[in-house]
Every structure is written in C-alpha cells, then in structure tokens.
Protein backbone atom coordinates (compact mmCIF):
# COMPACT_ATOMS: atom_id res chain seq x y z
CA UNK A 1 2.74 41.73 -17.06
CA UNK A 2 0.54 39.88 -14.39
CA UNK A 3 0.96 42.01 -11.63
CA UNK A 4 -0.13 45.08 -13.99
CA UNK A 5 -2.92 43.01 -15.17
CA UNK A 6 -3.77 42.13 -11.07
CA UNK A 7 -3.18 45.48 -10.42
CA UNK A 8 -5.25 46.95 -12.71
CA UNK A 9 -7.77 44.85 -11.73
CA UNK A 10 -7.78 45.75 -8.00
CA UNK A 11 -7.40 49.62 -9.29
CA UNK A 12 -11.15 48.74 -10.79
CA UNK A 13 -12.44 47.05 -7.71
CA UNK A 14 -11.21 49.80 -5.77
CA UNK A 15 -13.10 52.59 -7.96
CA UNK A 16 -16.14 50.75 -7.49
CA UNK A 17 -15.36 50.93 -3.59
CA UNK A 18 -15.86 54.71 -3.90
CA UNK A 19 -19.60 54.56 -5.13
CA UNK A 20 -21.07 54.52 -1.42
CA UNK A 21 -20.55 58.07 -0.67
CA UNK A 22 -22.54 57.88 2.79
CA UNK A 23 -19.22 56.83 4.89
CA UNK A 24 -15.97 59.04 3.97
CA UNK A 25 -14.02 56.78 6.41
CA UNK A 26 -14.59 54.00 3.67
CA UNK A 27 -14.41 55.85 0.79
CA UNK A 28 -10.58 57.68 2.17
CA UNK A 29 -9.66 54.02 2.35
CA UNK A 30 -10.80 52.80 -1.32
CA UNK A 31 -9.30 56.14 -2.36
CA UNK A 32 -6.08 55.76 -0.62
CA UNK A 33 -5.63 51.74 -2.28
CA UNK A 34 -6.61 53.55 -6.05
CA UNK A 35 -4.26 55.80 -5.58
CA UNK A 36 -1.92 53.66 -4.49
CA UNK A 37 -2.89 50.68 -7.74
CA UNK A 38 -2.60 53.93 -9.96
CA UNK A 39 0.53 54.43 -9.01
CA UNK A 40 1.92 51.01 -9.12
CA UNK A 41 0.64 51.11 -12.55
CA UNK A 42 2.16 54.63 -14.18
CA UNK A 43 5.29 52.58 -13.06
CA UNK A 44 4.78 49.33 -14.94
CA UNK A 45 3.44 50.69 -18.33
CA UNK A 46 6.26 52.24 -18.92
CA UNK A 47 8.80 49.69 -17.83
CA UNK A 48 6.79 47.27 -20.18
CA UNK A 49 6.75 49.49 -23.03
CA UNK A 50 10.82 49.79 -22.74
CA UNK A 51 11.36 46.40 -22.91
CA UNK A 52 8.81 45.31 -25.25
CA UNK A 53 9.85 47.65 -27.61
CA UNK A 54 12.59 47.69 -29.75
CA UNK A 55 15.43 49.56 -29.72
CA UNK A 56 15.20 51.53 -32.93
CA UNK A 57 11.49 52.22 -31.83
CA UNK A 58 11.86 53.04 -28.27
CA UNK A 59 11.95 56.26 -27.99
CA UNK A 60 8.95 56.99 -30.24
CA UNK A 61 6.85 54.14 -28.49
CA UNK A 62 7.36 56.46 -25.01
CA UNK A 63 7.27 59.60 -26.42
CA UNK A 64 3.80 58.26 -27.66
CA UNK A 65 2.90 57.11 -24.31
CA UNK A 66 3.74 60.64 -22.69
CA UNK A 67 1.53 62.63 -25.44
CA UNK A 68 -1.36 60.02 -24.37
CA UNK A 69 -0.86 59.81 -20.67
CA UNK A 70 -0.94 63.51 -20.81
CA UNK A 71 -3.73 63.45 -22.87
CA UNK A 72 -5.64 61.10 -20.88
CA UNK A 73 -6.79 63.33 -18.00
CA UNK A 74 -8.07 65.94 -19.74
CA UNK A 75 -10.42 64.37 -21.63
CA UNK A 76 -11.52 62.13 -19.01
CA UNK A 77 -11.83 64.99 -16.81
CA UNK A 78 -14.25 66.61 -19.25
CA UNK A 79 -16.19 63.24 -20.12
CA UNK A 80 -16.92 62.34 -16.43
CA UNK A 81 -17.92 66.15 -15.46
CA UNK A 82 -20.32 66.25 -18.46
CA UNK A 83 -22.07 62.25 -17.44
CA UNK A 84 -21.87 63.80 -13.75
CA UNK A 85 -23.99 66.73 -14.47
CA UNK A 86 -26.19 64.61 -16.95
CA UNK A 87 -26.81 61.24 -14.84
CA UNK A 88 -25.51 62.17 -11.54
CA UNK A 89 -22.22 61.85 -9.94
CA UNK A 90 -23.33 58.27 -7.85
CA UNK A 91 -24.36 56.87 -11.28
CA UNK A 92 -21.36 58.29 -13.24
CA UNK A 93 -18.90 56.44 -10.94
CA UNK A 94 -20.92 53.50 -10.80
CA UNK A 95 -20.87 52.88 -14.58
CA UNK A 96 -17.23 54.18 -14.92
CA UNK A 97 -16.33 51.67 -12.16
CA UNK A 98 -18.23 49.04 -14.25
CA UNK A 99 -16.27 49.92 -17.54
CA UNK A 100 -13.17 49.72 -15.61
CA UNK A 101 -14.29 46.23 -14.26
CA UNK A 102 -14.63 44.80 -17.26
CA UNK A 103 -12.05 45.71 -19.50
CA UNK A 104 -9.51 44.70 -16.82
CA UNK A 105 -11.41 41.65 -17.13
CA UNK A 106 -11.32 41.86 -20.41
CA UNK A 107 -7.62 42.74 -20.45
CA UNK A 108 -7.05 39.89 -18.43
CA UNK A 109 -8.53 37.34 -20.61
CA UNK A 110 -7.44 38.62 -23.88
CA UNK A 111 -4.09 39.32 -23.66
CA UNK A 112 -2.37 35.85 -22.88
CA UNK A 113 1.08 36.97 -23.56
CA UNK A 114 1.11 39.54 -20.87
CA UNK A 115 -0.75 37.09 -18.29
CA UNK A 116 2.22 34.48 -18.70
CA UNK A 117 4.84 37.15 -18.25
C-alpha cells in the first residue's frame, strides 16, 4: 500500500514535469518515468484489490475495477480535449498535474491503513 501511495505520488510529480513543453529531451524523460509509475501502478491496484477483498466478493470487486479502468480513459480523454481547446493545452496539464498532486497528497494523508501496509 505505500509504495502505490509513493508511486502515485511520483506518477503526479512526473505529470507536472511535462508542463514545460519548450525542451522535448525533458519532457521524453518525465514521460518515460509516468509511464513507467503508471505502470507500476495498473499492477498494484489490482493485487490490492485481490487481497483486500474477500473471497465471496472477489470477483465482483475486479470485474468492477475492469468496467472502471476501461471506463477511465475515455472520459478523461474527452474531459482533457474539451479544457485543452477551452484553456489551452499548457494550462490544462498544469491544473490536471495540480489535481493529481494533491489528491495523492491527499491519498496519502487520508488513508492510514494503506500507508502502514
């Protein structure tokens, strides 16, 4: 549970690294290190999920997570094209980045029980 928290965390740091769009060298690297945080955490969730969850519940808890994770892109997809073509892509990332920021924070803070596992 830490090391998704940490993770997650980084993942947000990393998004904001992508905001200076004047140097691609940069940006390839904070883009290769969110890719790399995203996919360290599409492993965890999952793994948490199955052993958080109980047995008779299990298999609706991830077939849950599936129809969301699937969901997930989508939508954000749509969301950040429509606040890229209304505020501008530089300000669009920056705010997402800040979002992401702080409700890892947030995530961090709140949820004790993960943090201590």
């Amino acid at each position: 549970g830490l090391i998704l928290l940490i993770t997650f965390l980084f993942s947000s740091v990393f998004f904001l690294g992508l905001v200076p769009f004047q140097k691609p060298e940069i940006n390839s690297i904070f883009l290769l290190l969110f890719g790399i945080t995203g996919g360290v955490i599409s492993s965890l969730l999952p793994a948490i999920l199955q052993k958080r969850s109980e047995d008779h519940l299990r298999g609706r808890v991830l077939s849950l997570y599936t129809v969301c994770f699937q969901f997930t892109p989508a939508v954000s997809g749509l969301v950040s094209a429509f606040l890229g073509d209304s505020f501008g892509v530089m300000y669009t990332f920056l705010g997402l980045g800040i979002v992401f920021l702080l409700s890892g924070i947030l995530g961090f803070i709140r949820y004790a029980e993960l943090r201590d596992s």
